[in-house]
C-alpha atoms as a PDB file:
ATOM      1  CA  UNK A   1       0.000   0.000   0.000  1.00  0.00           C
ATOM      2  CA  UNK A   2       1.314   3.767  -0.529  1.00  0.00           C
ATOM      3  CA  UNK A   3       1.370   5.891   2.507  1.00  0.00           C
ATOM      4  CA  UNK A   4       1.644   9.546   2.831  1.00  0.00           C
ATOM      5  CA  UNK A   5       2.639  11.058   5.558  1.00  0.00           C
ATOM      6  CA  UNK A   6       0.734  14.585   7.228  1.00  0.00           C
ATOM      7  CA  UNK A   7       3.097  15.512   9.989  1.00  0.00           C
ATOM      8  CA  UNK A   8       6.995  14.172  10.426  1.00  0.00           C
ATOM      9  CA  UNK A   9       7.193  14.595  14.487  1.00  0.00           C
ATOM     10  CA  UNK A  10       8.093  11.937  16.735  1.00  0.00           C
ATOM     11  CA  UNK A  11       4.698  10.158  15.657  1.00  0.00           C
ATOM     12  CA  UNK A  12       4.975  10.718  12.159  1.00  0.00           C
ATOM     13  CA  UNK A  13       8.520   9.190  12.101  1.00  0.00           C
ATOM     14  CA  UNK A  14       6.736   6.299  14.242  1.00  0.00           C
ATOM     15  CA  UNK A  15       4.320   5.383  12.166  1.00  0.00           C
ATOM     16  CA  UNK A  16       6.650   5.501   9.375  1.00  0.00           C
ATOM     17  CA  UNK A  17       8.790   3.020  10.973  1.00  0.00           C
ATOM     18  CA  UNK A  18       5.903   0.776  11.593  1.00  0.00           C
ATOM     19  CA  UNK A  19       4.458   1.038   8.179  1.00  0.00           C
ATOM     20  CA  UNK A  20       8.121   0.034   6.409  1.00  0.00           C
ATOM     21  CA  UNK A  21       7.785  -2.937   8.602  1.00  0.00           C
ATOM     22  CA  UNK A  22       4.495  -4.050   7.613  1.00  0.00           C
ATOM     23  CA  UNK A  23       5.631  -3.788   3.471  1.00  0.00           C
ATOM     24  CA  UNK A  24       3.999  -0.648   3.057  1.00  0.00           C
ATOM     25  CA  UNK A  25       5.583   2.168   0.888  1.00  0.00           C
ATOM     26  CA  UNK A  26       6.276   5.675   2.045  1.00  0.00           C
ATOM     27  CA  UNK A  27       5.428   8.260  -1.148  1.00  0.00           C
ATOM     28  CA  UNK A  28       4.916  11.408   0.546  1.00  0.00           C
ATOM     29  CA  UNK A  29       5.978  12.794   3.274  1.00  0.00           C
ATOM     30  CA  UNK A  30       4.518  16.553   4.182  1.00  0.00           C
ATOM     31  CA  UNK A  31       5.487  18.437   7.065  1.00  0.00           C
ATOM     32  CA  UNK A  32       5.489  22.779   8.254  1.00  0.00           C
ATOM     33  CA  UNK A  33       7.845  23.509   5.607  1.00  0.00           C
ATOM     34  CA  UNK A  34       6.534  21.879   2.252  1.00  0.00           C
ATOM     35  CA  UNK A  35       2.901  22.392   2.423  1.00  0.00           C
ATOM     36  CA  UNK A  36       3.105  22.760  -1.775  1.00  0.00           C
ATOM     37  CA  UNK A  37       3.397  18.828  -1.750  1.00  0.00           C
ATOM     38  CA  UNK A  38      -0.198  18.308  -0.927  1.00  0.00           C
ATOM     39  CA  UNK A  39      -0.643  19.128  -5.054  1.00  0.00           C
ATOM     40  CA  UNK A  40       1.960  16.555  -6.280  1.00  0.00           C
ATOM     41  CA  UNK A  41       1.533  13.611  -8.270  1.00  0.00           C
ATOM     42  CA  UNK A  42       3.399  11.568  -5.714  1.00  0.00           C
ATOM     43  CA  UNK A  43       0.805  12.616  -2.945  1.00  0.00           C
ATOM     44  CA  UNK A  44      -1.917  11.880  -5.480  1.00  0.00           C
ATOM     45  CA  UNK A  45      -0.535   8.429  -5.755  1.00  0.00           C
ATOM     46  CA  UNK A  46      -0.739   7.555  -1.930  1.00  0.00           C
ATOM     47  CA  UNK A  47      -4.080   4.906  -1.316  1.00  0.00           C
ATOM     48  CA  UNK A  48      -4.733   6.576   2.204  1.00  0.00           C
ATOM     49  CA  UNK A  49      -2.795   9.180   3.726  1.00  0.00           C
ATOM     50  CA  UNK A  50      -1.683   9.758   7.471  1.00  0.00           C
ATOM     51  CA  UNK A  51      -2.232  12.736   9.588  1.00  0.00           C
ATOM     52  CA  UNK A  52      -0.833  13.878  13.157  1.00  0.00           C
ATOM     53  CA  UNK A  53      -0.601  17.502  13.499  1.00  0.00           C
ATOM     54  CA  UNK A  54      -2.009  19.802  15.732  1.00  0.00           C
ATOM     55  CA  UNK A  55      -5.697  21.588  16.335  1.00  0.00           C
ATOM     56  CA  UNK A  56      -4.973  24.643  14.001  1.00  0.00           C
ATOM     57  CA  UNK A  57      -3.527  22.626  10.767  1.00  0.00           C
ATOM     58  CA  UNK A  58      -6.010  19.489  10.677  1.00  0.00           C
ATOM     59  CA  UNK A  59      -9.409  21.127   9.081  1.00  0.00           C
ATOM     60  CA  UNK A  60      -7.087  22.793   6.209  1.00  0.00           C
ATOM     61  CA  UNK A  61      -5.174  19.150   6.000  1.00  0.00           C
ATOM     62  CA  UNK A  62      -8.082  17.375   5.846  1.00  0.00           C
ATOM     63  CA  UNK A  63      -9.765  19.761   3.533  1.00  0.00           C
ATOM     64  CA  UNK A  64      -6.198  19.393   0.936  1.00  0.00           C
ATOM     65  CA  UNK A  65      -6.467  15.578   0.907  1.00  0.00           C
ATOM     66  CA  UNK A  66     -10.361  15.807  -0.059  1.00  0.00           C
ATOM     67  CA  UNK A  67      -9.449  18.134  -3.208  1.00  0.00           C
ATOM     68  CA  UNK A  68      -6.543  15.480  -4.314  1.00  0.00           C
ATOM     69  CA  UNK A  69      -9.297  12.883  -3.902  1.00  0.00           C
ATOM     70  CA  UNK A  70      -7.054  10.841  -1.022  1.00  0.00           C
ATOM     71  CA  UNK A  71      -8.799   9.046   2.028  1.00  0.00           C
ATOM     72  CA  UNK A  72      -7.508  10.164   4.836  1.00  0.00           C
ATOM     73  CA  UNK A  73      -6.556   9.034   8.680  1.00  0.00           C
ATOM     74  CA  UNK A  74      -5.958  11.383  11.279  1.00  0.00           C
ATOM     75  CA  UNK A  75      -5.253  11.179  15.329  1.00  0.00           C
ATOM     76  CA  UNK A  76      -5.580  14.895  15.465  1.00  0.00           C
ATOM     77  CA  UNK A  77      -7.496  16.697  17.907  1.00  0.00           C
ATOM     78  CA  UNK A  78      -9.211  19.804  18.821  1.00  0.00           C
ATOM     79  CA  UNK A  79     -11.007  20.665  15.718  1.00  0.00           C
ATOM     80  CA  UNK A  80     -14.317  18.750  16.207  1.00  0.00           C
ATOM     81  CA  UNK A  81     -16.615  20.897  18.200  1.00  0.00           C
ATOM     82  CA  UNK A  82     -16.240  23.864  15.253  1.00  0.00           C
ATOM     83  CA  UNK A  83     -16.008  21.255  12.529  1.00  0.00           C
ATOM     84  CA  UNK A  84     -16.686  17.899  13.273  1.00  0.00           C
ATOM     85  CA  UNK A  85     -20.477  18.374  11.216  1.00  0.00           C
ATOM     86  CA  UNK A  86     -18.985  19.522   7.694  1.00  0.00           C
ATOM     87  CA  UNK A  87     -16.315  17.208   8.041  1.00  0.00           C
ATOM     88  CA  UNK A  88     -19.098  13.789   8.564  1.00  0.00           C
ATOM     89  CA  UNK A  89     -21.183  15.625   5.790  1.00  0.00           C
ATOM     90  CA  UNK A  90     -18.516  15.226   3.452  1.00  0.00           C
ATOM     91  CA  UNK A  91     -17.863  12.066   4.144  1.00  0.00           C
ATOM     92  CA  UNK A  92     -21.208  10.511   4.530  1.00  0.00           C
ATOM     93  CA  UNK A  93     -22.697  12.499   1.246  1.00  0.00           C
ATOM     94  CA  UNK A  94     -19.834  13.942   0.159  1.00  0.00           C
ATOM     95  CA  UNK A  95     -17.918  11.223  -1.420  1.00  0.00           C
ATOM     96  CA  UNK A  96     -14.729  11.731   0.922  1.00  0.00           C
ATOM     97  CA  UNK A  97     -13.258   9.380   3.564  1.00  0.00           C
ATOM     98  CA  UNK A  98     -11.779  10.229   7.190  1.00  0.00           C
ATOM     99  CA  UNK A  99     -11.029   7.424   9.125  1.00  0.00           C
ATOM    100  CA  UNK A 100     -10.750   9.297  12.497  1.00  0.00           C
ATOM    101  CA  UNK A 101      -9.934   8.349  16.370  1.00  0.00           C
ATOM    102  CA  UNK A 102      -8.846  10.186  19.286  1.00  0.00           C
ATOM    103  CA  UNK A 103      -6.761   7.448  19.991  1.00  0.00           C
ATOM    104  CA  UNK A 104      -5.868   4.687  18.095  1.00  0.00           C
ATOM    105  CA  UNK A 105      -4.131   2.340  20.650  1.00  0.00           C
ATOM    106  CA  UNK A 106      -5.610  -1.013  20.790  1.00  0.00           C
ATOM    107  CA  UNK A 107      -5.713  -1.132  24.476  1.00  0.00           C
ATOM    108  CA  UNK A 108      -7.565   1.988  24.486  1.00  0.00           C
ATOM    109  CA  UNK A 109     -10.332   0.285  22.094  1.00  0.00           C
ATOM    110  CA  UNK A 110     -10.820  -2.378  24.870  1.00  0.00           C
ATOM    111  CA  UNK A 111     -10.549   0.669  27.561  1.00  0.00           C
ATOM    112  CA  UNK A 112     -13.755   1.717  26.062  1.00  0.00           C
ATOM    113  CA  UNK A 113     -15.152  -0.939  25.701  1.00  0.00           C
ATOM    114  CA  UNK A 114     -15.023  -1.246  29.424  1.00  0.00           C
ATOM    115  CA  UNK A 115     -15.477   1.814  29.999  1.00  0.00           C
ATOM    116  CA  UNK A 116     -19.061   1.485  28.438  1.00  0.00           C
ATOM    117  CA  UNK A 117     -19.953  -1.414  29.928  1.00  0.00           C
ATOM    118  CA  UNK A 118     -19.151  -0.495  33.465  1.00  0.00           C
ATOM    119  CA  UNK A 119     -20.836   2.921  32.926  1.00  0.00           C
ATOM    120  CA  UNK A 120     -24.190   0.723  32.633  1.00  0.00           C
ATOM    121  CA  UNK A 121     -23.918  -1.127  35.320  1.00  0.00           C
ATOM    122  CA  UNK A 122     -23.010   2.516  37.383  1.00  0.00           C
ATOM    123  CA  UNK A 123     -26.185   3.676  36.116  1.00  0.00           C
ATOM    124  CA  UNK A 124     -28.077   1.485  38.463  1.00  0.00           C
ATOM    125  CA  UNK A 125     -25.927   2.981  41.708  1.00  0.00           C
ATOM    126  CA  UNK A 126     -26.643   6.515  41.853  1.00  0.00           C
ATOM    127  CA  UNK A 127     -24.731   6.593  45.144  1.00  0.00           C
ATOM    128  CA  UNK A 128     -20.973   6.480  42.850  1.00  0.00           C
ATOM    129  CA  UNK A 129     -20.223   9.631  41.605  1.00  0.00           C
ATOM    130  CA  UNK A 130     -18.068   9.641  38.628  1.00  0.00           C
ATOM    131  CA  UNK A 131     -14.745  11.625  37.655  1.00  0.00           C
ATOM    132  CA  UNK A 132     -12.174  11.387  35.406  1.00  0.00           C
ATOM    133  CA  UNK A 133      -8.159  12.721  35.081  1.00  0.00           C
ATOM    134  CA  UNK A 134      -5.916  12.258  31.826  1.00  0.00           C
ATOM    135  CA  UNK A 135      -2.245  13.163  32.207  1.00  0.00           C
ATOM    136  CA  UNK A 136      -0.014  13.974  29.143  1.00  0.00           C
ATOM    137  CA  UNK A 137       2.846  15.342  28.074  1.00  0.00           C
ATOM    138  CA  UNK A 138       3.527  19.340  28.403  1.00  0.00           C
ATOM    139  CA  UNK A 139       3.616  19.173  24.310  1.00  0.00           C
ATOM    140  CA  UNK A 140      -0.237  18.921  24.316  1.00  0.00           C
ATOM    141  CA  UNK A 141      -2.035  21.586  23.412  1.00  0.00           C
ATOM    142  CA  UNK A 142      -5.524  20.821  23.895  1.00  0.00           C
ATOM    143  CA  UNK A 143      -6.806  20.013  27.199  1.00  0.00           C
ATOM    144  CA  UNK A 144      -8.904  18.017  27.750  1.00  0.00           C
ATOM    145  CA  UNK A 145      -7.545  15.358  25.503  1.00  0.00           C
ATOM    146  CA  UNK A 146      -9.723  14.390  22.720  1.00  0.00           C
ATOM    147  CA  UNK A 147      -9.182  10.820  24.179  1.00  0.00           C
ATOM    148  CA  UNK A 148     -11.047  11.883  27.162  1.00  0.00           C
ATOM    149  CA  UNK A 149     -13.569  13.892  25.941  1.00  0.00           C
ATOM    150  CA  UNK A 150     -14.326  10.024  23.337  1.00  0.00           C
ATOM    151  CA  UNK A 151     -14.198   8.145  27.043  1.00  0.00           C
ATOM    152  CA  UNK A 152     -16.774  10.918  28.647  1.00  0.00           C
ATOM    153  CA  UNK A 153     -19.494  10.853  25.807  1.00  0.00           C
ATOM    154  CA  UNK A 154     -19.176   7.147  26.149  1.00  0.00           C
ATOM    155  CA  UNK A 155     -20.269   7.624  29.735  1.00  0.00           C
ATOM    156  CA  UNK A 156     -22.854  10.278  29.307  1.00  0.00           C
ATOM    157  CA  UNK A 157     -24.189   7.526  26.359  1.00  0.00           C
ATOM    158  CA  UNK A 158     -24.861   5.189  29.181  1.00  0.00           C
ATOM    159  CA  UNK A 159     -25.154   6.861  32.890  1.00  0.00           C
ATOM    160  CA  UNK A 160     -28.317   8.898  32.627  1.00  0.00           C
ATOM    161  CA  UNK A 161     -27.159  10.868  35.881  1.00  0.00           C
ATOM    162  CA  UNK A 162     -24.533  12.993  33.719  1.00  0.00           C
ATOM    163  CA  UNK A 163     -26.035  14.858  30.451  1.00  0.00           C
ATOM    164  CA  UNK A 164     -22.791  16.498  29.667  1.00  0.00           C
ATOM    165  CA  UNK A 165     -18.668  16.983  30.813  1.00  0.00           C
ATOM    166  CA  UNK A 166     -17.068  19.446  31.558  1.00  0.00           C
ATOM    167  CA  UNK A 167     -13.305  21.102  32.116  1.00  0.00           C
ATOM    168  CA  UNK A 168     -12.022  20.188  36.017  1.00  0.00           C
ATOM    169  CA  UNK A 169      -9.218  21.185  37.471  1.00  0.00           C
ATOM    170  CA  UNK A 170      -6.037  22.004  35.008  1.00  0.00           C
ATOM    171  CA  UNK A 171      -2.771  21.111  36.544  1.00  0.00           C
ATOM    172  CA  UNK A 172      -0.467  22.880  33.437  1.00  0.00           C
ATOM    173  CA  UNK A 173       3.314  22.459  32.394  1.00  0.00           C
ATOM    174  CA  UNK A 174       4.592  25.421  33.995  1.00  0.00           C
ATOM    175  CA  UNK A 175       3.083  24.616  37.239  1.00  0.00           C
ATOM    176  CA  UNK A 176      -0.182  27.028  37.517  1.00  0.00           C
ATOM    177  CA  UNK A 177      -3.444  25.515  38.566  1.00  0.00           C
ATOM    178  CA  UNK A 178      -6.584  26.388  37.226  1.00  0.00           C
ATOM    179  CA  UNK A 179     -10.327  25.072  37.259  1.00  0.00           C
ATOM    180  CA  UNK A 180     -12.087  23.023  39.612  1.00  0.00           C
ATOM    181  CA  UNK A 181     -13.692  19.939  40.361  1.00  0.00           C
ATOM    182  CA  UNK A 182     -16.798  21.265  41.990  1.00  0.00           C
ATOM    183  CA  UNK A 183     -19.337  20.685  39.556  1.00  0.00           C
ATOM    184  CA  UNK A 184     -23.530  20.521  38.562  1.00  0.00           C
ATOM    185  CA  UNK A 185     -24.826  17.334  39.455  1.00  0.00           C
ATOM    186  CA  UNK A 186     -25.376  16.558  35.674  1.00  0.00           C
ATOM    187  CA  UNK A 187     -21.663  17.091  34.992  1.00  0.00           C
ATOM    188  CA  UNK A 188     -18.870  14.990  34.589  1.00  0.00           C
ATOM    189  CA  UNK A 189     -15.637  16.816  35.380  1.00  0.00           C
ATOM    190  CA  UNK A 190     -12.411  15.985  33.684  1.00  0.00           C
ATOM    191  CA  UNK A 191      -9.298  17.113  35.045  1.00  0.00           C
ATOM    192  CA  UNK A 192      -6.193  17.453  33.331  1.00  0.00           C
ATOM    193  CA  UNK A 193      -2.410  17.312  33.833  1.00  0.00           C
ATOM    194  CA  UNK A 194       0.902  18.203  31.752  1.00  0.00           C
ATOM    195  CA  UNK A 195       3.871  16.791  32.699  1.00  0.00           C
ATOM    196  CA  UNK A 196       7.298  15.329  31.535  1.00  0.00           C
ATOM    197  CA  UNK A 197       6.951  13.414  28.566  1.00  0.00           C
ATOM    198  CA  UNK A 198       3.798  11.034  29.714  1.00  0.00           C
ATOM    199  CA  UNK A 199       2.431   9.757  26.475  1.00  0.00           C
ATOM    200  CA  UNK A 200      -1.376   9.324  27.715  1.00  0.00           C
ATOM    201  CA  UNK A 201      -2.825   8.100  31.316  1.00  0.00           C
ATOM    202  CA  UNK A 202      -6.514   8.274  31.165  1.00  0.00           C
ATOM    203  CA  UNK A 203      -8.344   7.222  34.694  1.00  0.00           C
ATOM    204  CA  UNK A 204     -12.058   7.172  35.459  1.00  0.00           C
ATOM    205  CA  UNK A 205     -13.035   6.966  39.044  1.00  0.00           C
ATOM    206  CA  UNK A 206     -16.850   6.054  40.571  1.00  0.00           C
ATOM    207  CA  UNK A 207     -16.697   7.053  43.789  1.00  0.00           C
ATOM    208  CA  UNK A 208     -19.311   6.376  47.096  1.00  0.00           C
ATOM    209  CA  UNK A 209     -19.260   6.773  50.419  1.00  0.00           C
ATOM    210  CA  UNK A 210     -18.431   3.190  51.168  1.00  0.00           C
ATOM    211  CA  UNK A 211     -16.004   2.376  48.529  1.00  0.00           C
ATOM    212  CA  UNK A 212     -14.340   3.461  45.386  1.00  0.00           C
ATOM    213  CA  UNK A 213     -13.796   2.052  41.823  1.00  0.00           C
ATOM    214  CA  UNK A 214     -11.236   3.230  39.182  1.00  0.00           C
ATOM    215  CA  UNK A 215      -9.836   1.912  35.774  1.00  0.00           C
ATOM    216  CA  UNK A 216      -7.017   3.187  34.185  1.00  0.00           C
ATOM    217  CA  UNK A 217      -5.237   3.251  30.706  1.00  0.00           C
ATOM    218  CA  UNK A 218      -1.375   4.125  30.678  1.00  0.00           C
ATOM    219  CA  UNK A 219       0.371   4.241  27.250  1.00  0.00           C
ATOM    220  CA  UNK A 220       3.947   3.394  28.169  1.00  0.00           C
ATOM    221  CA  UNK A 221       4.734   4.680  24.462  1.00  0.00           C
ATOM    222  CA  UNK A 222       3.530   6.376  21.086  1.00  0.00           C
ATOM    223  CA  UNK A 223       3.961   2.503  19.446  1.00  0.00           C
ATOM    224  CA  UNK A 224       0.666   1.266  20.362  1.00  0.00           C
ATOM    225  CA  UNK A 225      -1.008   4.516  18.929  1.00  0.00           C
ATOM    226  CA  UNK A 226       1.441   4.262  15.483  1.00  0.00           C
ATOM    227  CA  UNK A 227       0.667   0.733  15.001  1.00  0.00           C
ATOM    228  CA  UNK A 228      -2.662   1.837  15.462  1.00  0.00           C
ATOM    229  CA  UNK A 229      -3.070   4.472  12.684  1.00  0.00           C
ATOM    230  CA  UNK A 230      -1.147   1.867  10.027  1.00  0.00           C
ATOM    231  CA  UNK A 231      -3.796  -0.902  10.910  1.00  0.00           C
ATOM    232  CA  UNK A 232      -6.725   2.057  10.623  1.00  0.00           C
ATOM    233  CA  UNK A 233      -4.756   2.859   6.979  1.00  0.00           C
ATOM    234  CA  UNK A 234      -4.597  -0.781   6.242  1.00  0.00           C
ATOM    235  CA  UNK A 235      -8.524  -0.766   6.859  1.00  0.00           C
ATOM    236  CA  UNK A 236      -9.085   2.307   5.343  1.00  0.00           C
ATOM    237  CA  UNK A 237      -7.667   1.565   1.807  1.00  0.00           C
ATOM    238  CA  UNK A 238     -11.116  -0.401   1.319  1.00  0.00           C
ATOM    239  CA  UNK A 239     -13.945   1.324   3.043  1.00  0.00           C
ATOM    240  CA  UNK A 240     -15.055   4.821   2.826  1.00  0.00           C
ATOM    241  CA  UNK A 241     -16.994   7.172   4.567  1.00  0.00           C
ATOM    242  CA  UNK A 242     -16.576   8.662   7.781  1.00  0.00           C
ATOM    243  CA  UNK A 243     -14.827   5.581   9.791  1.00  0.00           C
ATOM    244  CA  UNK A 244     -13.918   5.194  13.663  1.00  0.00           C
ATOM    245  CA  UNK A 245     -12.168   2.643  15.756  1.00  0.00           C
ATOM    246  CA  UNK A 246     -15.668   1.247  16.441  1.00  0.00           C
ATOM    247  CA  UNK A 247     -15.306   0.137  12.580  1.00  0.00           C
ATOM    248  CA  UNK A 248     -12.124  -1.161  13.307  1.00  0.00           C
ATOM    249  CA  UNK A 249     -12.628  -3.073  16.339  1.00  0.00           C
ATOM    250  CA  UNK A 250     -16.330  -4.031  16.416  1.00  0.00           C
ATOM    251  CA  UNK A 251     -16.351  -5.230  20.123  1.00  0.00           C
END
């Protein structure tokens, strides 16, 4: 298969290791300083290209690899809530293809999975009150992580209690705390922290009176989210529309 590449950072450079591995073929790489590629013949030639940038770049990325008529996966985040309903249209009606995840680590497909699942069984014992914390690296621009934010509407999909999340407590990189935990009784909270290099911890926490119960997802590394995006591309090269890890991994 022929890969292009949106974004050569320390996941771009990832997933292009992975992808070499697998027998797929690098034809394009694009990165801050060669945006002109996008309208190449050798980034025309790519069956699905890969995207990890940031908030800012991935609408106009996207938006490049629809007009070159290339399907598209992307990890990016922070560009849904003023986009996210032009972007389905044109790929449910539109002809175009965006194979999209907040995460695309395995482990965190299982994580919500469970996550789901124990969400409807806590929505028979009002007495837990749920929170939740995701820690990343001081990199991360967009808090909370659009990991977290998938994990939350997954809860408020199956705990009547909560109708909506919202921003906690924000712990940032240069040490200044902001936010709070105090919260509507409709609201799920989500705290975030930015430290070191932490790839991704994501915790949610039902809590009572009489006891407490948390899961947890830690990412020791950015290989389970590469491997990831090459199996999404992999997936991608045959299906179209607007696709999701629930496509992926049907559990």
């Amino acid at each position: 298969m022929k890969i292009a590449l949106i974004g050569y950072g320390k996941m771009g450079k990832m997933i292009e290791q992975i992808a070499l591995q697998r027998g797929h073929e690098i034809v394009s790489v694009i990165d801050i300083d060669n945006p002109q590629d996008f309208d190449s013949d050798a980034f025309r030639s790519a069956d699905v290209a890969i995207e990890f940038t940031c908030p800012q770049a991935a609408y106009g990325n996207y938006m490049k690899c629809f007009e070159q008529g290339v399907k598209l996966v992307s990890g990016s985040t922070g560009w849904l809530k003023e986009h996210g309903d032009e972007i389905k249209e044109l790929c449910t009606t539109g002809g175009k293809t965006l194979f999209w995840s907040s995460n695309f680590s395995l482990g965190v497909a299982i994580f919500r999975a469970v996550n789901k699942y124990l969400a409807k069984i806590m929505n028979n014992f009002p007495s837990y009150e749920v929170t939740m914390e995701e820690t990343h690296h001081i990199h991360k621009l967009d808090a909370p992580s659009g990991t977290a934010i998938t994990l939350a509407e997954d809860i408020l999909e199956n705990l009547t209690r909560k109708s909506t999340w919202v921003k906690g407590t924000e712990y940032a990189a240069d040490g200044t705390v902001s936010g709070t935990m105090e919260c509507e009784a409709n609201e799920l909270p989500i705290s975030s922290i930015r430290r070191d290099e932490v790839p991704g911890i994501h915790s949610i926490t039902y809590d009572s009176e009489a006891d407490m119960i948390t899961i947890t997802h830690d990412a020791h590394s950015r290989k389970g989210f590469a491997l990831g995006a090459v199996l999404a591309a992999e997936y991608t090269a045959n299906h179209e529309g607007f696709l999701s890890m629930n496509d992926l991994f049907p559990f």
